[in-house]
N, C-alpha and C. Protein backbone atom coordinates (compact mmCIF):
# COMPACT_ATOMS: atom_id res chain seq x y z
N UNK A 1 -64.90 -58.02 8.75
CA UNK A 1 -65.97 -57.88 9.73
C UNK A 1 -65.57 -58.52 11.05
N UNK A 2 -64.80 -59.89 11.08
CA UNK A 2 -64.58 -60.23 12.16
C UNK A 2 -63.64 -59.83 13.04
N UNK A 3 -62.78 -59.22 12.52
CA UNK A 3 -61.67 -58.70 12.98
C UNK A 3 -61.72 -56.95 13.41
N UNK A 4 -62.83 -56.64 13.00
CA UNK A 4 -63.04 -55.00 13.09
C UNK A 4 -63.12 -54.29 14.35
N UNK A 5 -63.35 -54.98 14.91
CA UNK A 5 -63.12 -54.53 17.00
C UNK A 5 -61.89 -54.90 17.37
N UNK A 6 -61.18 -55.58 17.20
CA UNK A 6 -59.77 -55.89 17.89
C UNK A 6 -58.96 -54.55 16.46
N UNK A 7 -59.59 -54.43 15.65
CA UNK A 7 -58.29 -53.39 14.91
C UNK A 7 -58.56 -52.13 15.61
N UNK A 8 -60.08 -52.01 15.56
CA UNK A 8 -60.92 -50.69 16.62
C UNK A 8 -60.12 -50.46 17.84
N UNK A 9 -60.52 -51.42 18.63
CA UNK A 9 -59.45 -51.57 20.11
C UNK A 9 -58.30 -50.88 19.97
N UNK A 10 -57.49 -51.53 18.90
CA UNK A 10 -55.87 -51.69 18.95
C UNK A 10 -55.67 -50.37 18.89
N UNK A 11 -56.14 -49.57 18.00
CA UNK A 11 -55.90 -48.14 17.36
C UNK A 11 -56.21 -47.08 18.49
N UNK A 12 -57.05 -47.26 19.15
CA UNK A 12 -57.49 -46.51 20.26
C UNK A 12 -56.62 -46.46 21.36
N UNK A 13 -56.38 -48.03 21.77
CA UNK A 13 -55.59 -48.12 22.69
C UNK A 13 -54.33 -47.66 22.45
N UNK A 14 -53.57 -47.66 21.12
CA UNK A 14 -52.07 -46.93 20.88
C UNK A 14 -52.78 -45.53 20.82
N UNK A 15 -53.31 -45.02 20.49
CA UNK A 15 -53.72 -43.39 20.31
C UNK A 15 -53.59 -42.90 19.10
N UNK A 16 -53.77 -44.09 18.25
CA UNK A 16 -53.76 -43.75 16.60
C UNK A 16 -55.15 -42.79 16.24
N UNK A 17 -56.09 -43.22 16.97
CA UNK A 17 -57.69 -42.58 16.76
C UNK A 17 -57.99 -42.27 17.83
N UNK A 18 -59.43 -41.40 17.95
CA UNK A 18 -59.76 -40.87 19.22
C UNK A 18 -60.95 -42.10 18.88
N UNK A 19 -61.22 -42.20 20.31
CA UNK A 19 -62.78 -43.27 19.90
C UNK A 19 -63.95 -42.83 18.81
N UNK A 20 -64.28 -41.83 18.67
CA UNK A 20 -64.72 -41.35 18.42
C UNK A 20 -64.47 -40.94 16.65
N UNK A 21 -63.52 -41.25 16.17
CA UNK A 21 -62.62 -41.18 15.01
C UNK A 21 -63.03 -42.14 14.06
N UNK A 22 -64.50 -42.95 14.24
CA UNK A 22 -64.10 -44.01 12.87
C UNK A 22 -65.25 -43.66 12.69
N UNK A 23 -65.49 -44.13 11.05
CA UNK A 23 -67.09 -44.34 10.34
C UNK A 23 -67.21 -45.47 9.35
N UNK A 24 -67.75 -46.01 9.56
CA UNK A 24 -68.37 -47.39 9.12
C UNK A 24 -69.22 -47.25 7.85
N UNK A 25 -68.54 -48.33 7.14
CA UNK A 25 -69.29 -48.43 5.79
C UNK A 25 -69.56 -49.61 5.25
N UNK A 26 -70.59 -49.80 5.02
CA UNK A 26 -70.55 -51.55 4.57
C UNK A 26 -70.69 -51.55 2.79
N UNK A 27 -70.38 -52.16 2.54
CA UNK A 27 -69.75 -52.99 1.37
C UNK A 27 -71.02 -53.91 0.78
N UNK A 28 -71.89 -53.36 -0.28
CA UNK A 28 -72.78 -53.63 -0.48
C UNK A 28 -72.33 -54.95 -1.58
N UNK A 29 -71.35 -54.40 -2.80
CA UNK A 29 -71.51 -54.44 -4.09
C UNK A 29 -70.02 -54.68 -4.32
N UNK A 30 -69.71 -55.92 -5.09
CA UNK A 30 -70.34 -56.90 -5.29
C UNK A 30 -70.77 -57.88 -4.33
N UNK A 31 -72.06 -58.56 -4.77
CA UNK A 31 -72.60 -59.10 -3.52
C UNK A 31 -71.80 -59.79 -3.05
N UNK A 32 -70.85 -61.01 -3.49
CA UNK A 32 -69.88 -61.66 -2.69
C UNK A 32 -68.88 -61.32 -1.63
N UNK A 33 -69.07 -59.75 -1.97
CA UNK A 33 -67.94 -59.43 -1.08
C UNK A 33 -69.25 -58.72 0.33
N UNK A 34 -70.20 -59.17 0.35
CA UNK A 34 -71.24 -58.59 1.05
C UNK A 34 -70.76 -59.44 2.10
N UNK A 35 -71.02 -58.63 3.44
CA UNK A 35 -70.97 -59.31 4.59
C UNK A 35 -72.10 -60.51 5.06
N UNK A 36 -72.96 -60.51 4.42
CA UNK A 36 -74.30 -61.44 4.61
C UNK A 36 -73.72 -62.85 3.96
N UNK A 37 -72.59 -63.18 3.39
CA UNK A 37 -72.36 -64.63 2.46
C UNK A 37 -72.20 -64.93 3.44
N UNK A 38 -71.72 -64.94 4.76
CA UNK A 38 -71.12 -65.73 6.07
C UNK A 38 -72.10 -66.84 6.37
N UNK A 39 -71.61 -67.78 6.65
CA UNK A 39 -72.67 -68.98 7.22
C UNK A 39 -73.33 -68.43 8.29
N UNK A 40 -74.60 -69.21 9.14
CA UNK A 40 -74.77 -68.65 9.85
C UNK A 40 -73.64 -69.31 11.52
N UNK A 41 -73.44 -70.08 10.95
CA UNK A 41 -72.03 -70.42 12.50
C UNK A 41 -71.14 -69.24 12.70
N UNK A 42 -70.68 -68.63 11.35
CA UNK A 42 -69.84 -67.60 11.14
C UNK A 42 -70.04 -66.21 11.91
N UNK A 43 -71.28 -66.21 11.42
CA UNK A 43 -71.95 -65.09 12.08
C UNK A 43 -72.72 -64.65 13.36
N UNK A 44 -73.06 -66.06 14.06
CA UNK A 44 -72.77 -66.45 15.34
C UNK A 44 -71.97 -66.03 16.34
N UNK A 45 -70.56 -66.64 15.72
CA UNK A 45 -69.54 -66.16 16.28
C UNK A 45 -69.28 -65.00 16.33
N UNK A 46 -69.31 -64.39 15.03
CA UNK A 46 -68.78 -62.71 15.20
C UNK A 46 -69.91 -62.07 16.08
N UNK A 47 -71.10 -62.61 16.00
CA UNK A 47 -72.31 -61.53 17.05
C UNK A 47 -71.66 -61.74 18.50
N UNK A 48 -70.79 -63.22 18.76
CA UNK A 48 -70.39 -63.31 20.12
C UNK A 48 -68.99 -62.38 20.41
N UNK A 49 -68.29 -61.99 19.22
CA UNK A 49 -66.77 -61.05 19.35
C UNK A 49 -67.65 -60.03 19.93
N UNK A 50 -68.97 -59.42 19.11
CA UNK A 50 -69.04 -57.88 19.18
C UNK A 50 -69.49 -58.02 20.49
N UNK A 51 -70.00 -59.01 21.33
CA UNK A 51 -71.08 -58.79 22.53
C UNK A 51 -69.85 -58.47 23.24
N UNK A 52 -69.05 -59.02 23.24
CA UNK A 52 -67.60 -59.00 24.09
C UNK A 52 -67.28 -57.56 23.95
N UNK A 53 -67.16 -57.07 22.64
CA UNK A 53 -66.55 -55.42 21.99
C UNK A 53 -67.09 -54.41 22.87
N UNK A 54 -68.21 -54.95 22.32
CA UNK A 54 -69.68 -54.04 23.18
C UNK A 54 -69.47 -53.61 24.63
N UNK A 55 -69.35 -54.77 25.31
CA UNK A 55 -68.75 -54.96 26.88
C UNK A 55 -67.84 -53.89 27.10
N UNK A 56 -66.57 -54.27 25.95
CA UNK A 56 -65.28 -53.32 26.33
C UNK A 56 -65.56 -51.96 26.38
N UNK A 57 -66.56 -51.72 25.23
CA UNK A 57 -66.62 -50.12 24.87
C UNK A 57 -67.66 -49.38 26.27
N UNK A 58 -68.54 -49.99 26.70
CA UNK A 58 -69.08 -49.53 27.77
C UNK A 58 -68.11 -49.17 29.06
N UNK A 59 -66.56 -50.19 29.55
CA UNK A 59 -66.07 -50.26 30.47
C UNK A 59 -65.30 -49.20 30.35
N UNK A 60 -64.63 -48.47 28.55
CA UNK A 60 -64.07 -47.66 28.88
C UNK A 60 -64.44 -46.28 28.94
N UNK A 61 -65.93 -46.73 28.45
CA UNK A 61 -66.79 -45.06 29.02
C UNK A 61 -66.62 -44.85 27.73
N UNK A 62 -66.41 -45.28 26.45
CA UNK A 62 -67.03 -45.03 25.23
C UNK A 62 -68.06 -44.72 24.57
N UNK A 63 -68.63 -43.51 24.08
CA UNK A 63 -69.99 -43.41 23.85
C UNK A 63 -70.98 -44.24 23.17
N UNK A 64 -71.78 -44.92 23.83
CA UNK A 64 -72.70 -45.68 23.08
C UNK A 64 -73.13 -45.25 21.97
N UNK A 65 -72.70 -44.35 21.43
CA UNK A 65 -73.17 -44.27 19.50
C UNK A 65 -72.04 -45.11 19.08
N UNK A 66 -70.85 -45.02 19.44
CA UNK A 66 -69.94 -45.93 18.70
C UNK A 66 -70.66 -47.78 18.30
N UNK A 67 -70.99 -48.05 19.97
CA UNK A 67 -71.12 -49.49 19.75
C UNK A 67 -72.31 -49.75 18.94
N UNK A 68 -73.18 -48.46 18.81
CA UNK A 68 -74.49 -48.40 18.00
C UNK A 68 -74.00 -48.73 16.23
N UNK A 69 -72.80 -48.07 15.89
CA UNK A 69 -72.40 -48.17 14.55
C UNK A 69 -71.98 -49.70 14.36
N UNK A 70 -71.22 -50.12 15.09
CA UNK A 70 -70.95 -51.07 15.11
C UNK A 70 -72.46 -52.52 15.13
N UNK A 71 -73.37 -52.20 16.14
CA UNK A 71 -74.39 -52.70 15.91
C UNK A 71 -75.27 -52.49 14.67
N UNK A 72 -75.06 -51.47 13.85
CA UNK A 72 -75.88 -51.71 12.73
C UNK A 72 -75.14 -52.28 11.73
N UNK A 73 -74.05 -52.87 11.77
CA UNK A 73 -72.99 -54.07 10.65
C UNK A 73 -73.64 -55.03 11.39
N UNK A 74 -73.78 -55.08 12.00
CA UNK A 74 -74.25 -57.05 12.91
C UNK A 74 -75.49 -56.87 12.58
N UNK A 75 -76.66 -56.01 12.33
CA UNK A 75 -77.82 -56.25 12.39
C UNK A 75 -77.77 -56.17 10.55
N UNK A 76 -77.14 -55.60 9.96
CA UNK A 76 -77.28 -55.34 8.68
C UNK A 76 -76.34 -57.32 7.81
N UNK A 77 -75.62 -57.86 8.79
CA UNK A 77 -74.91 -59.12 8.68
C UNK A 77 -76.12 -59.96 8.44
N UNK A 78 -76.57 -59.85 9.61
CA UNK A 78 -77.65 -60.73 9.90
C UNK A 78 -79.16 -60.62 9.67
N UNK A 79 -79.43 -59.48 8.52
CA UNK A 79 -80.43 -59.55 8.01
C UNK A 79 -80.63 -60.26 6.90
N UNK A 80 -80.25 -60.93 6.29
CA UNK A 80 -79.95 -61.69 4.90
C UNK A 80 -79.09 -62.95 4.54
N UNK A 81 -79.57 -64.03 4.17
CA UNK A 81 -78.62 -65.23 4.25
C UNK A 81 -78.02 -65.28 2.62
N UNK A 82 -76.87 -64.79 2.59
CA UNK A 82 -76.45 -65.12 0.93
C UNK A 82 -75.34 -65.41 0.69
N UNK A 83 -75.09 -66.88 2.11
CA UNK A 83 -74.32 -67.59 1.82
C UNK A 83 -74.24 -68.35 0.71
N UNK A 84 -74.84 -68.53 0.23
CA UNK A 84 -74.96 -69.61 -1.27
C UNK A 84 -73.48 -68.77 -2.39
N UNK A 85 -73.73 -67.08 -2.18
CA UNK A 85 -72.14 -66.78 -2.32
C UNK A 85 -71.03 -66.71 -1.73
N UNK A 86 -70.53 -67.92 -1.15
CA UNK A 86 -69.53 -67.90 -0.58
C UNK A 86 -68.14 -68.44 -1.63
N UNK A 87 -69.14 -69.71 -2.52
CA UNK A 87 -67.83 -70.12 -3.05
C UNK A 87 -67.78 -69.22 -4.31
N UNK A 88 -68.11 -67.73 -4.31
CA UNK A 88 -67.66 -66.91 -5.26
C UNK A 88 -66.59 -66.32 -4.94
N UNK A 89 -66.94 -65.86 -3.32
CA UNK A 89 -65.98 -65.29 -2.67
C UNK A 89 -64.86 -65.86 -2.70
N UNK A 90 -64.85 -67.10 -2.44
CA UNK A 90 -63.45 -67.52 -2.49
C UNK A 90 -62.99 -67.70 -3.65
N UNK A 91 -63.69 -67.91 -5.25
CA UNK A 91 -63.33 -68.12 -6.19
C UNK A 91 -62.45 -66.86 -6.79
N UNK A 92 -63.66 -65.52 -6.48
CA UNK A 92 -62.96 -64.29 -6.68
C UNK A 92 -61.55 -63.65 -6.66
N UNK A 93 -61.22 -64.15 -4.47
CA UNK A 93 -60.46 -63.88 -3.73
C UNK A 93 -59.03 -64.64 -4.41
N UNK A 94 -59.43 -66.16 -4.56
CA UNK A 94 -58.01 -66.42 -5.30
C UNK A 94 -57.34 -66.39 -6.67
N UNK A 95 -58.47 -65.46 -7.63
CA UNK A 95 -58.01 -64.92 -8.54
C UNK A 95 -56.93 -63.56 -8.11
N UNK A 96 -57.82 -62.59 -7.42
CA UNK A 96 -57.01 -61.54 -6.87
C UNK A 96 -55.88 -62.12 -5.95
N UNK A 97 -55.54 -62.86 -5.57
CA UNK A 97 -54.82 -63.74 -4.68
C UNK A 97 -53.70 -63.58 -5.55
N UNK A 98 -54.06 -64.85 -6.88
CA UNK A 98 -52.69 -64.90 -7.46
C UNK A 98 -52.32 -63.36 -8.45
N UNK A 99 -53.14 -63.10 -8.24
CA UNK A 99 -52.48 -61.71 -9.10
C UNK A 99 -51.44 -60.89 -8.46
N UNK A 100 -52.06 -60.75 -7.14
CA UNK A 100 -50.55 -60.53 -6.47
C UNK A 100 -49.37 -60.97 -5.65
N UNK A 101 -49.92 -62.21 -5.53
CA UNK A 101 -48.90 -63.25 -5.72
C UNK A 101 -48.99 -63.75 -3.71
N UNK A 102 -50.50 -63.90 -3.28
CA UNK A 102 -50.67 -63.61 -2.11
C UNK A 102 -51.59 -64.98 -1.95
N UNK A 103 -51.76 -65.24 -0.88
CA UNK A 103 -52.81 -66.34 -0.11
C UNK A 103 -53.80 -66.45 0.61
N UNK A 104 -55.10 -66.75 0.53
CA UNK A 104 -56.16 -66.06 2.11
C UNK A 104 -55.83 -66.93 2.84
C-alpha cells in the first residue's frame, strides 16, 4: 500500500503502462494481510504519500478517475482499525519468510 504510487509513477513514467492501465484490488482475506492492521501513524503517513500522488497525477493531466481508485484504498485503509493484527502479520510474514529463505 505504501509503496503503490511510486511503483504507479515509475511504470508510467518508463512507458511500461498507459495511465490509464491499472486496476486496483484490495486484499480483504486473510484479515492480517488486510490493509486496515496499519497503526494509525502508519496510515497517516501513507494518506500524506497519496496527497503528494494525488498532486502528481493532476500535474500530469491524469484523469481524475485514476486518483479516485486510488482514493478508495485510503478511504477503504482508513475505515477500520485492526491493528491489534499486526503481530500476526508479522508472525505470518516470517514464517513465509523463512520458507523461502527471505527477510521483511
Amino acid at each position: 500500500m505504501e509503496h503503490l504510487p511510486s511503483m504507479y509513477k515509475q511504470l508510467v513514467q518508463s512507458n511500461f503502462i498507459k495511465p490509464e492501465e491499472i486496476y486496483l484490488n484490495i486484499l480483504e482475506r486473510p484479515n492480517y494481510y488486510n490493509i486496515q492492521i496499519f497503526s494509525s501513524d502508519k496510515k497517516a503517513a501513507i494518506i500524506k504519500r497519496y496527497e503528494v500522488f494525488i498532486d502528481w497525477l493532476a500535474k500530469e493531466k491524469i484523469s481524475p478517475e485514476i486518483g479516485a481508485k486510488f482514493q478508495v484504498c485510503l478511504d477503504y485503509m482508513s475505515n477500520k482499525d485492526q491493528s491489534h493484527l499486526w503481530p500476526k502479520f508479522l508472525s505470518e510474514t516470517a514464517v513465509l519468510d523463512e520458507l523461502r529463505g527471505e527477510k521483511l
